[in-house]
PDB file of N, CA and C in Angstrom:
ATOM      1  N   UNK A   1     -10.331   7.845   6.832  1.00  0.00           N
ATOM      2  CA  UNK A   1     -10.893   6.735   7.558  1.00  0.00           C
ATOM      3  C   UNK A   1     -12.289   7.112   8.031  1.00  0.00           C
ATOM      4  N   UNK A   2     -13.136   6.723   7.555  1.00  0.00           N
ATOM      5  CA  UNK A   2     -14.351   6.867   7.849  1.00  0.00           C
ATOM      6  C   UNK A   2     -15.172   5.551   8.914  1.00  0.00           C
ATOM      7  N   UNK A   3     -15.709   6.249  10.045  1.00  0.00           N
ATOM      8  CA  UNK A   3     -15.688   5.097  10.799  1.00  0.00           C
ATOM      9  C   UNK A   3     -17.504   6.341  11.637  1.00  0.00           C
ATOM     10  N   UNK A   4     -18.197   5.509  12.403  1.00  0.00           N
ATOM     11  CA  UNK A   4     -19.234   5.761  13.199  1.00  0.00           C
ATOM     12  C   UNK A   4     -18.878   6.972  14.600  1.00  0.00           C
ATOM     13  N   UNK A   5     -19.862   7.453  14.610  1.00  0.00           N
ATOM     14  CA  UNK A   5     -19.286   8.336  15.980  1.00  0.00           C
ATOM     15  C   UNK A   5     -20.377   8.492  16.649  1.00  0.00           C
ATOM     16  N   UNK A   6     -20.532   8.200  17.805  1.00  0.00           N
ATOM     17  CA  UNK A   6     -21.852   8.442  18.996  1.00  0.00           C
ATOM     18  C   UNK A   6     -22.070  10.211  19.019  1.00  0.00           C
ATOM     19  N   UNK A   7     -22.910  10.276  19.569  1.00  0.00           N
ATOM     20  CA  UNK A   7     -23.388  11.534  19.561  1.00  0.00           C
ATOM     21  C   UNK A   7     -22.640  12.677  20.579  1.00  0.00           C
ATOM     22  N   UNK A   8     -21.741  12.572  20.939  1.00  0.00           N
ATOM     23  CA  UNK A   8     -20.678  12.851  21.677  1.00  0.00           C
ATOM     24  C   UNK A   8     -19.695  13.177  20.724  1.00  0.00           C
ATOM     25  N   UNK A   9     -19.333  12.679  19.609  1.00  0.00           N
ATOM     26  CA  UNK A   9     -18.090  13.176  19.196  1.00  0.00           C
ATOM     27  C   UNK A   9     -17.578  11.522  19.051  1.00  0.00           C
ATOM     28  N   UNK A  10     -17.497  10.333  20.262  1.00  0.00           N
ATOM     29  CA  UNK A  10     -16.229   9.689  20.434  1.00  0.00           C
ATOM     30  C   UNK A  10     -16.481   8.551  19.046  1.00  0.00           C
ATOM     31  N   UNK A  11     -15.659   7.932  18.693  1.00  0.00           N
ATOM     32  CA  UNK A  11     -15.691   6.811  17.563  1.00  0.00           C
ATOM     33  C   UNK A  11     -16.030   5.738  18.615  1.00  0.00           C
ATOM     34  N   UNK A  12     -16.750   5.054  17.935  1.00  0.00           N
ATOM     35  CA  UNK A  12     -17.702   3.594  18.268  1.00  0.00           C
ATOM     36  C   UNK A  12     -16.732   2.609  17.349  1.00  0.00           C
ATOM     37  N   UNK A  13     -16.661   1.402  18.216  1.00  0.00           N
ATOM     38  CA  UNK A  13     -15.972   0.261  17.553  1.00  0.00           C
ATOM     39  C   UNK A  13     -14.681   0.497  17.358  1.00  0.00           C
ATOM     40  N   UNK A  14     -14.134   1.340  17.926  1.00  0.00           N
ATOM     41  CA  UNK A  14     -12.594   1.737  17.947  1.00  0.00           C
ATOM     42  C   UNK A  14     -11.944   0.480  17.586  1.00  0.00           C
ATOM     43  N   UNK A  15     -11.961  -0.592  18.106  1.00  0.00           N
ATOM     44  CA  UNK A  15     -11.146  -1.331  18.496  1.00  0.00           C
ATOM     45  C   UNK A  15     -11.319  -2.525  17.257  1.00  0.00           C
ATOM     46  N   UNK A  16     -12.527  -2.591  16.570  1.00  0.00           N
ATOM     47  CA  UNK A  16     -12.996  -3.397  15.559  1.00  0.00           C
ATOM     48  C   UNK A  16     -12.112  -2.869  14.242  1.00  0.00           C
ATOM     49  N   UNK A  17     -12.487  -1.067  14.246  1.00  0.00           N
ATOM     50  CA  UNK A  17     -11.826  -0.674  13.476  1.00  0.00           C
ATOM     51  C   UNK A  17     -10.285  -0.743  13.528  1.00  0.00           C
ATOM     52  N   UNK A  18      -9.476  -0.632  14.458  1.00  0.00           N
ATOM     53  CA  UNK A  18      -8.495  -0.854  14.186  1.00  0.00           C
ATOM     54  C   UNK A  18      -7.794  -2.268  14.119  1.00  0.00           C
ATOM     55  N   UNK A  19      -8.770  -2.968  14.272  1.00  0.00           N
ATOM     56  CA  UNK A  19      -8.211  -4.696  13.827  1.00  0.00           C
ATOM     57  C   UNK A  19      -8.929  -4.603  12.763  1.00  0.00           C
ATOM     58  N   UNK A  20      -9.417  -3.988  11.818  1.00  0.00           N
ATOM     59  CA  UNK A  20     -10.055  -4.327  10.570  1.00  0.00           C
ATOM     60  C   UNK A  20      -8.863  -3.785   9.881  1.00  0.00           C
ATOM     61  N   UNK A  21      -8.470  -2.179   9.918  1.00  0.00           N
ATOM     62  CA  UNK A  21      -7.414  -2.087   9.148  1.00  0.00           C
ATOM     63  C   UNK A  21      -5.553  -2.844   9.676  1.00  0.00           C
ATOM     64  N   UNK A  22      -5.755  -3.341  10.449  1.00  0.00           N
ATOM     65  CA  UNK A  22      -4.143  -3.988  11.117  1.00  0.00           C
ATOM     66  C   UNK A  22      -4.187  -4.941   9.604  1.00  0.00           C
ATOM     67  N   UNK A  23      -5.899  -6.011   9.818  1.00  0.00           N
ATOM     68  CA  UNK A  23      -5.557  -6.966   9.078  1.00  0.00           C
ATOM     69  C   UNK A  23      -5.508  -6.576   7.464  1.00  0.00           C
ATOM     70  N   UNK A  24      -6.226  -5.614   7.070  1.00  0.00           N
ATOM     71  CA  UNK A  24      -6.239  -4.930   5.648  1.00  0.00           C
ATOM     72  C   UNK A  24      -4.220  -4.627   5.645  1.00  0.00           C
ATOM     73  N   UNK A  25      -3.750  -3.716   6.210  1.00  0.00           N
ATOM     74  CA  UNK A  25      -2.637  -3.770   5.699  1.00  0.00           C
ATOM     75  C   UNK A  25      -1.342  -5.132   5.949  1.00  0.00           C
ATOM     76  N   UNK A  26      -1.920  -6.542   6.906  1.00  0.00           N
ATOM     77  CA  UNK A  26      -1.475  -7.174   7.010  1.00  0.00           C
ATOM     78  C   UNK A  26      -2.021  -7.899   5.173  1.00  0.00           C
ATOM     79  N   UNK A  27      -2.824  -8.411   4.965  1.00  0.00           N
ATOM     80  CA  UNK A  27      -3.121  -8.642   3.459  1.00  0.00           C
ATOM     81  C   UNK A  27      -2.462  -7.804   2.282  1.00  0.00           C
ATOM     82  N   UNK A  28      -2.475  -6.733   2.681  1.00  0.00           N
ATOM     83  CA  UNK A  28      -1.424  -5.802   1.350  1.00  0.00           C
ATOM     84  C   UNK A  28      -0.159  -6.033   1.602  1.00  0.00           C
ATOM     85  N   UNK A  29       0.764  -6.674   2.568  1.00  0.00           N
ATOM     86  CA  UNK A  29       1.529  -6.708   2.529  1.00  0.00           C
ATOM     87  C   UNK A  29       2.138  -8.173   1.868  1.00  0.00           C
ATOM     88  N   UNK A  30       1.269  -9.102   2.549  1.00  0.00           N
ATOM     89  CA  UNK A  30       1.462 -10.660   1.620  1.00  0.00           C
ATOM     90  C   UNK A  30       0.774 -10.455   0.206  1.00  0.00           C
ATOM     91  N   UNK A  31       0.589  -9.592  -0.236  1.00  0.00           N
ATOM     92  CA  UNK A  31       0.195  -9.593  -1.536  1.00  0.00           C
ATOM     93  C   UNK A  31       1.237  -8.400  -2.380  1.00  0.00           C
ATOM     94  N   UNK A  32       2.200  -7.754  -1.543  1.00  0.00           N
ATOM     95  CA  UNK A  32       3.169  -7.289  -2.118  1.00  0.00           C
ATOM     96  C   UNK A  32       2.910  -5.945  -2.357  1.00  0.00           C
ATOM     97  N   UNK A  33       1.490  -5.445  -2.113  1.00  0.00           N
ATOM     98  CA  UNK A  33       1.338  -3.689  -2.422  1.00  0.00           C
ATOM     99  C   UNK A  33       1.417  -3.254  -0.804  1.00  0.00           C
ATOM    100  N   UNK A  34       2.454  -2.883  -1.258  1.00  0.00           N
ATOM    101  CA  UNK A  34       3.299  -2.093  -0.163  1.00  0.00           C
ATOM    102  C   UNK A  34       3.186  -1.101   0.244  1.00  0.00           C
ATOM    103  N   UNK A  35       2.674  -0.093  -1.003  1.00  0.00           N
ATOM    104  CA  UNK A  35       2.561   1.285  -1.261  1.00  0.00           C
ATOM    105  C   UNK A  35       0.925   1.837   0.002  1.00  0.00           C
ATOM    106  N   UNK A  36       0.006   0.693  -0.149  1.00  0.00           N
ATOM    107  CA  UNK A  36      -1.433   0.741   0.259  1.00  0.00           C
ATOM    108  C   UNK A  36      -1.125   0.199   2.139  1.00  0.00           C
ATOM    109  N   UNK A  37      -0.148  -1.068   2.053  1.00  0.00           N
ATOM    110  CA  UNK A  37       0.307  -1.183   3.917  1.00  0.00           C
ATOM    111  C   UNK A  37       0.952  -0.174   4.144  1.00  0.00           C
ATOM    112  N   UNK A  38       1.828   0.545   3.726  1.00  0.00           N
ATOM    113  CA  UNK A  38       2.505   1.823   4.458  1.00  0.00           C
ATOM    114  C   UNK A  38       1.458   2.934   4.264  1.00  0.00           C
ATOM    115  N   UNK A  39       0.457   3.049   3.368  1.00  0.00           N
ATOM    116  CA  UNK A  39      -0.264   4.182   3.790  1.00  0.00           C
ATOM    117  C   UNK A  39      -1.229   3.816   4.803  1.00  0.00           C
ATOM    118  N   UNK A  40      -1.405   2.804   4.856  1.00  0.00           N
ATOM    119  CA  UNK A  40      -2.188   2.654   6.056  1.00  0.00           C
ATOM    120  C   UNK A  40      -1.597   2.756   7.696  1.00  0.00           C
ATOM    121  N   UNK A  41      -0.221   2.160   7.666  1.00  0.00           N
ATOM    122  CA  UNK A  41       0.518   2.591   8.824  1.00  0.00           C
ATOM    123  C   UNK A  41       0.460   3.533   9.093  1.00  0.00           C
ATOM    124  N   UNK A  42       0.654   4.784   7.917  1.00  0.00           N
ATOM    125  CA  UNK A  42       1.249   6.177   8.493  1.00  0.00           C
ATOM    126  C   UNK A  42       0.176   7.087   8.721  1.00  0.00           C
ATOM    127  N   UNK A  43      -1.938   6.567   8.057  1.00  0.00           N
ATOM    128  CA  UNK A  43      -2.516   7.561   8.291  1.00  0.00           C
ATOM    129  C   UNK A  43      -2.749   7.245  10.359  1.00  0.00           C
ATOM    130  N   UNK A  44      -2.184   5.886  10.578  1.00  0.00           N
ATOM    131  CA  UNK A  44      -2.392   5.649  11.955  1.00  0.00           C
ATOM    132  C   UNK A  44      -1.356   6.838  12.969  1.00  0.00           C
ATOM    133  N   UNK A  45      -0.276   6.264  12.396  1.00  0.00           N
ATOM    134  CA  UNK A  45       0.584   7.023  12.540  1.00  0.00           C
ATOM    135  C   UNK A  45       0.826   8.552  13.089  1.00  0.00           C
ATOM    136  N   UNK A  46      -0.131   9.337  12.001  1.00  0.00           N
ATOM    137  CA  UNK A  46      -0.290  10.884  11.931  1.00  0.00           C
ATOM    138  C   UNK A  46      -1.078  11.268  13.094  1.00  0.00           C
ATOM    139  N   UNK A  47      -2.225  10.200  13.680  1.00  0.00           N
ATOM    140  CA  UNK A  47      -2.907  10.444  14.871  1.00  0.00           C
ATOM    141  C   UNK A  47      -2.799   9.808  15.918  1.00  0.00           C
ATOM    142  N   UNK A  48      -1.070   9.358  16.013  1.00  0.00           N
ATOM    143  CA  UNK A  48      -0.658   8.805  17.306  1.00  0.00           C
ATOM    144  C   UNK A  48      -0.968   7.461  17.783  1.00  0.00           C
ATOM    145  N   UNK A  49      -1.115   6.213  16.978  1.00  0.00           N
ATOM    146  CA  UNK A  49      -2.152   5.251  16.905  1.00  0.00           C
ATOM    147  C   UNK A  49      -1.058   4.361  16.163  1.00  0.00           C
ATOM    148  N   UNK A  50      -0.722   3.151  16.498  1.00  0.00           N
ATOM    149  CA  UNK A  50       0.807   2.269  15.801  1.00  0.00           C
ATOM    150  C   UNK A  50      -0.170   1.072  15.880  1.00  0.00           C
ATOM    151  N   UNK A  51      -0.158   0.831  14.247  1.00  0.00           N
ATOM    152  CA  UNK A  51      -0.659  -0.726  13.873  1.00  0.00           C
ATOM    153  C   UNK A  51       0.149  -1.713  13.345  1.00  0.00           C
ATOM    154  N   UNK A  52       0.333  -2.922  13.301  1.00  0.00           N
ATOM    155  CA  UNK A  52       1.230  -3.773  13.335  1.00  0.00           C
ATOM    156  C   UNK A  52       0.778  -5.004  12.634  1.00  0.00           C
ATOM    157  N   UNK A  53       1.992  -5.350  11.423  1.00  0.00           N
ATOM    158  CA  UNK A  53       1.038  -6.809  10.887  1.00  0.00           C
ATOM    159  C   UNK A  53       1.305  -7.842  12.198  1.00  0.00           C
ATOM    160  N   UNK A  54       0.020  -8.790  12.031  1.00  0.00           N
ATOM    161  CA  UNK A  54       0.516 -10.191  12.818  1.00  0.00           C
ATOM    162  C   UNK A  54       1.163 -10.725  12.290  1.00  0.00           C
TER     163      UNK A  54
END
């Protein structure tokens, strides 16, 4: 996941980014690749972070 980081270290747009990918694996899932919504759950997952289709 490649995303922006302030000069500090912290990620910028946290919150954009993680409604950008909620809705990316909400779309893989009505489109049936399943394989691409569960990898996206679980790289959330691995860093303590639970995304959810609407």
């Amino acid at each position: 996941m490649l995303n922006i980081k302030s000069q500090d270290g912290q990620v910028e747009n946290c919150r954009e980014m993680l409604s950008a990918y909620s809705k990316a694996a909400e779309l893989y899932a009505k489109e049936q690749k399943l394989p691409m919504n569960v990898g996206i759950k679980q790289a959330f997952q691995l860093v303590g972070l639970q995304i959810s289709d609407f």
